[in-house]
Protein backbone atom coordinates (compact mmCIF):
# COMPACT_ATOMS: atom_id res chain seq x y z
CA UNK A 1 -2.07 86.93 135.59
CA UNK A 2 -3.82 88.67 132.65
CA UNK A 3 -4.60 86.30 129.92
CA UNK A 4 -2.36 87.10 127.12
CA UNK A 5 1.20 86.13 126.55
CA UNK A 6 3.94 85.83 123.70
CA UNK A 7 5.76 83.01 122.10
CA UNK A 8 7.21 84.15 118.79
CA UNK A 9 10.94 82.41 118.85
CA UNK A 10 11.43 78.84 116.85
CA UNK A 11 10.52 75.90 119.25
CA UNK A 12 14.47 74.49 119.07
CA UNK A 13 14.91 78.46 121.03
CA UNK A 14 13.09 76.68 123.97
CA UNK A 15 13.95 72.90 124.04
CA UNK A 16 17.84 74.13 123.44
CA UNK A 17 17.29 76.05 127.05
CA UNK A 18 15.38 73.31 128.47
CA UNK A 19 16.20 69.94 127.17
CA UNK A 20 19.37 70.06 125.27
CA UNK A 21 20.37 66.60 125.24
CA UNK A 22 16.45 64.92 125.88
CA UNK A 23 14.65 63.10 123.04
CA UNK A 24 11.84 65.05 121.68
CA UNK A 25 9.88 62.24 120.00
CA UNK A 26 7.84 64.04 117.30
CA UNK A 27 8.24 66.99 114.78
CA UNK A 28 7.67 70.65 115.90
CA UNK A 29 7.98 73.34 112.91
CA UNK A 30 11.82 74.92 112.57
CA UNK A 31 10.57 78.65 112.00
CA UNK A 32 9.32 81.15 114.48
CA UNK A 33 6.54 80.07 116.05
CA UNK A 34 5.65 84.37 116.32
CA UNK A 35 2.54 84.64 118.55
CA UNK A 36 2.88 87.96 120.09
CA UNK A 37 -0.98 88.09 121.08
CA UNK A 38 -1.62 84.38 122.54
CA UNK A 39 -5.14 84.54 123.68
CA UNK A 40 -7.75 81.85 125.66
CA UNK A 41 -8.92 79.55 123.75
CA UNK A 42 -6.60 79.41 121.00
CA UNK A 43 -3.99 76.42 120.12
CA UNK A 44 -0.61 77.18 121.12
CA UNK A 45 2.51 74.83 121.75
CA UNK A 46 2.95 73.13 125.15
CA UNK A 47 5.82 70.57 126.03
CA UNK A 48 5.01 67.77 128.12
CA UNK A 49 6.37 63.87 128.86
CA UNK A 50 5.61 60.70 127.43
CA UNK A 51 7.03 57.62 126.86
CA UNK A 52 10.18 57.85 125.93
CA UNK A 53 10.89 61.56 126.11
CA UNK A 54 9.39 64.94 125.22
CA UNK A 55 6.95 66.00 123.22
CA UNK A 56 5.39 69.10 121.97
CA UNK A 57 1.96 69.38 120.79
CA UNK A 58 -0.56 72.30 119.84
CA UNK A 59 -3.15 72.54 122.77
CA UNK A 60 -6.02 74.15 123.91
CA UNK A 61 -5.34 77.00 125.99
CA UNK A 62 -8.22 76.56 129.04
CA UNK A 63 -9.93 73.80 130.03
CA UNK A 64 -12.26 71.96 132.10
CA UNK A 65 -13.06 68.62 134.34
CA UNK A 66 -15.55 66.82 132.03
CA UNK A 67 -18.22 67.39 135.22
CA UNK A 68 -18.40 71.00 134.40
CA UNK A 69 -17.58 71.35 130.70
CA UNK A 70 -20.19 73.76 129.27
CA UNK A 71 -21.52 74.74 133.03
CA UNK A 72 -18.83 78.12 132.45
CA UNK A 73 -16.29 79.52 130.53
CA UNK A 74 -12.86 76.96 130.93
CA UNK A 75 -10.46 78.31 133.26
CA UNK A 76 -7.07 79.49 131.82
CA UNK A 77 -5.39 79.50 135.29
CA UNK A 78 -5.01 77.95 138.35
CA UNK A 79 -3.90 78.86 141.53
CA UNK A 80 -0.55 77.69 143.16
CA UNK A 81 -2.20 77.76 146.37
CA UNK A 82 -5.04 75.58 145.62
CA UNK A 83 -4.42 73.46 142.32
CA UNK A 84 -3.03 70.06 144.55
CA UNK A 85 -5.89 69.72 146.62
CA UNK A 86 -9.21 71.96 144.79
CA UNK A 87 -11.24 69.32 142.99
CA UNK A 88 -11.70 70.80 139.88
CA UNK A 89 -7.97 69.82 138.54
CA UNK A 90 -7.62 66.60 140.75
CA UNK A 91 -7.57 64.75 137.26
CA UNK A 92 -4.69 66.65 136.27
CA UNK A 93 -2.37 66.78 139.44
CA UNK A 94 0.19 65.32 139.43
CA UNK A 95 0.66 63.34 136.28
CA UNK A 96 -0.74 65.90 134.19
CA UNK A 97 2.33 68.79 134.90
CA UNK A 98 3.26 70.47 131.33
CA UNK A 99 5.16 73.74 129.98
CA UNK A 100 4.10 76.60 128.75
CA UNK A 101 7.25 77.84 126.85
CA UNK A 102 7.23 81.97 126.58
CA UNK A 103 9.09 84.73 126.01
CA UNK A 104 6.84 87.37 128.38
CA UNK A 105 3.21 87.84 129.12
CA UNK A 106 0.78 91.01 129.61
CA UNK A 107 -0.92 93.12 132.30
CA UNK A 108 -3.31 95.96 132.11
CA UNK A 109 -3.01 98.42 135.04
CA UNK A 110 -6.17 100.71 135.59
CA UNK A 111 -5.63 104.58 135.61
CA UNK A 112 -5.91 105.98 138.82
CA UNK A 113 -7.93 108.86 137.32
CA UNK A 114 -10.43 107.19 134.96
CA UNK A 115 -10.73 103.29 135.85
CA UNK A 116 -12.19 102.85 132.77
CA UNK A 117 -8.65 103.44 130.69
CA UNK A 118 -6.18 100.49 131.18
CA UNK A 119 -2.85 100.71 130.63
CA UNK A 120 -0.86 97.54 128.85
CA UNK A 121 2.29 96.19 130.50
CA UNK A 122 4.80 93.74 128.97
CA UNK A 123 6.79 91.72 131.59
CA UNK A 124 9.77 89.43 130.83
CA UNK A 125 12.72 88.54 132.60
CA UNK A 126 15.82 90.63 132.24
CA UNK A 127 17.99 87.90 130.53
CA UNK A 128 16.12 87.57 128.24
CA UNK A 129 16.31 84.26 127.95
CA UNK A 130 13.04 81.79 127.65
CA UNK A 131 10.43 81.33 130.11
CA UNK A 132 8.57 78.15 131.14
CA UNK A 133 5.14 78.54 132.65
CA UNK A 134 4.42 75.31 135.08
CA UNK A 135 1.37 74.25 134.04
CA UNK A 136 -1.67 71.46 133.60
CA UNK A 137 -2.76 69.61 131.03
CA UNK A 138 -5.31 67.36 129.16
CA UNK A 139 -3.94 66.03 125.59
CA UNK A 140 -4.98 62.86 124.06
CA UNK A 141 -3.42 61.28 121.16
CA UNK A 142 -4.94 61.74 117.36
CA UNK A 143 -4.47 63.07 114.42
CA UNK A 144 -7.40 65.38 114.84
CA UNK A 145 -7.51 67.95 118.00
CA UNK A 146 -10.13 66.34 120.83
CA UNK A 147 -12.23 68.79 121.91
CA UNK A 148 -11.54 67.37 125.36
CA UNK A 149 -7.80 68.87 125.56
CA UNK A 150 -6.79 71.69 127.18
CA UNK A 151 -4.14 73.26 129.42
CA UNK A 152 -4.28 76.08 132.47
CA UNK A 153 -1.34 78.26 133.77
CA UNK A 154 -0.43 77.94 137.34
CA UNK A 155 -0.60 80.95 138.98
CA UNK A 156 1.41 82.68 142.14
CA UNK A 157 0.87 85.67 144.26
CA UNK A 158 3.23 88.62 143.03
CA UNK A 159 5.41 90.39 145.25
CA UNK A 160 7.41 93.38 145.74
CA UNK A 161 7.27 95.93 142.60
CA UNK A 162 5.06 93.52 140.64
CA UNK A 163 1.99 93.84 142.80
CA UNK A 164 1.76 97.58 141.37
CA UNK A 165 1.29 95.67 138.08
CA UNK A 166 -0.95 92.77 139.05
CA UNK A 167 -1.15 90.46 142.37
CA UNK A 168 -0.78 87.82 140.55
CA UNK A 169 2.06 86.10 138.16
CA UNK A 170 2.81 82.93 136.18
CA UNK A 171 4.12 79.78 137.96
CA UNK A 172 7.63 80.86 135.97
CA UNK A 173 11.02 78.27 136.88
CA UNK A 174 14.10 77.94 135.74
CA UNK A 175 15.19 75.55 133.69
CA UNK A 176 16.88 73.12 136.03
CA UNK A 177 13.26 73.40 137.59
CA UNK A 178 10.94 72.94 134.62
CA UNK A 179 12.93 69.60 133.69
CA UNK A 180 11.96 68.26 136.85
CA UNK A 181 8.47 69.49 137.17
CA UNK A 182 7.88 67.80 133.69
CA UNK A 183 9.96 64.31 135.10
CA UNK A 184 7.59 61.43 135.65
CA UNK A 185 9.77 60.40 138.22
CA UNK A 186 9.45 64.01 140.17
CA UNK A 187 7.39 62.89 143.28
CA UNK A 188 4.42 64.55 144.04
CA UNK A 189 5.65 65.71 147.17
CA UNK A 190 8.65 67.09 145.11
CA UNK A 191 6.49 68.52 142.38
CA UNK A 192 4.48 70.52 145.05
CA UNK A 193 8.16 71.64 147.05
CA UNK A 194 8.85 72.87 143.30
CA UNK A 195 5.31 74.39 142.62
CA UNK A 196 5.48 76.61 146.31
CA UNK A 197 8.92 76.97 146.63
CA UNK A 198 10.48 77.74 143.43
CA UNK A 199 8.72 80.51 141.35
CA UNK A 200 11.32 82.71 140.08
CA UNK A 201 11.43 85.91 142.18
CA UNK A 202 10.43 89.37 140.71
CA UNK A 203 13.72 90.54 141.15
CA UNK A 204 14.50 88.45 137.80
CA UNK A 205 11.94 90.33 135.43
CA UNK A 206 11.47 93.35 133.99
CA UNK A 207 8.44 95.49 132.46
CA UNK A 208 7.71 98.24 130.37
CA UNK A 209 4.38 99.87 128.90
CA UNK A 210 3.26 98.72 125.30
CA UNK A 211 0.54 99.83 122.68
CA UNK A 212 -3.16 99.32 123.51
CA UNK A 213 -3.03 97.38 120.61
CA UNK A 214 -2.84 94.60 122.25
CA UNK A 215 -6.02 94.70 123.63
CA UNK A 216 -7.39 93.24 120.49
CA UNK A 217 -6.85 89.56 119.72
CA UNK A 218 -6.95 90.19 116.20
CA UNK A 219 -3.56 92.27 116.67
CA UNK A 220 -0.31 90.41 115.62
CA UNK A 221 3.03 90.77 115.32
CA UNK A 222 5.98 91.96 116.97
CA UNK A 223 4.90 95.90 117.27
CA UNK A 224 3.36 94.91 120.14
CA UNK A 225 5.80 94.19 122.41
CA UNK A 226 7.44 97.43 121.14
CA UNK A 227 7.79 99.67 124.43
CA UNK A 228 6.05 103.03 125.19
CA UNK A 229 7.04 105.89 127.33
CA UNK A 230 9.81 105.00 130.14
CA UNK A 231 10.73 101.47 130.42
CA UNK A 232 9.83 100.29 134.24
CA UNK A 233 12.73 98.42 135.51
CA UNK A 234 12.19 95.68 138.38
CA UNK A 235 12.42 96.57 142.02
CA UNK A 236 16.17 96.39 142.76
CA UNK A 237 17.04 98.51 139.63
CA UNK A 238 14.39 101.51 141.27
């Protein structure tokens, strides 16, 4: 996964799809959210549990154990395949599961003829519908952002069309899935089964070129997720 991604609907959009009937204990903003450009580092809403139900908080996109903070630049992601039983997010796993609520995310493909030119892709799934990215997190309470908190994206190995694109993918599940990933009472040993078994198949997204634009964090709005060209349709529709 390439590290960009969108979230521009209001946040009700996502908890409606989610969490319908769950508590959501504090106050989220009623307008569109509209980050078409979400890049590392920057604050962007996640949704995780605590007492009593939901909640949604502004967080630190990449982060770090606090044995290697300022030894490298903080992760963003975290493979699927390693994130239960690596050390460097043993902190996190399993009480630290959150959401990344989206409505796509990028990937640059190289040109076959001049590697240096790279070619923007905008994937999202063909309902068009919300997606939650499975994710980790580190958020402590306050009124003032702790420089400690931060969240990476899990990450799974594409296949089928998608690998022309990139090998790798968001941690993406359906709703039914996401409520339980973000349970406290999901087991471990169910949150893995959910983690490896449960990514939502290519077969449910679709992708299309987009302006280079994008390229540049300082580029907003919702231009760029404007296609390009011919729209690339998933693997069955080929």
């Amino acid at each position: 996964m390439c590290g960009r991604y969108s979230i521009y609907e209001p946040m009700d959009h996502y908890l409606k799809e989610l969490a319908p009937t769950q508590l959501i204990i504090n106050g989220y903003d009623l307008w569109p959210i509209e980050r078409y450009n979400v890049a590392p580092t920057s604050r962007v809403e996640i949704i995780r549990p605590v007492e009593g139900g939901l909640s949604v908080d502004k967080v630190k996109w990449g982060g770090s154990p606090f044995w290697a903070r300022g030894k490298r630049a903080d992760p963003i992601n975290a493979r699927v395949e390693t994130v239960m039983t690596g050390k460097f997010f043993k902190q996190l796993w399993p009480t630290g599961r959150i959401l990344a609520p989206a409505n796509g995310w990028y990937e640059w493909v190289k040109d076959p003829v001049d590697p240096k030119k790279k070619q923007p892709y905008f994937i999202t799934l063909k309902e068009q519908i919300p997606m939650f990215f499975a994710g980790l997190a580190e958020v402590h309470q306050g009124i003032e952002p702790d420089e400690r908190d931060g969240f990476v994206i899990i990450t799974a190995a594409s296949d089928q069309g998608m690998v022309d694109i990139h090998d790798r993918k968001p941690l993406v599940l359906l709703p039914e899935h996401a409520r339980e990933w973000i349970d406290p009472a999901t087991s471990p040993e169910r949150a893995t089964e959910i983690a490896i078994e449960h990514c939502r198949p290519v077969a449910d997204f679709h992708w299309y070129k987009v302006g280079k634009e994008v390229g540049n964090v300082r580029n907003l709005g919702p231009q760029l997720i404007e296609p390009v060209g011919i729209e690339h349709k998933g693997e069955d529709e080929r």
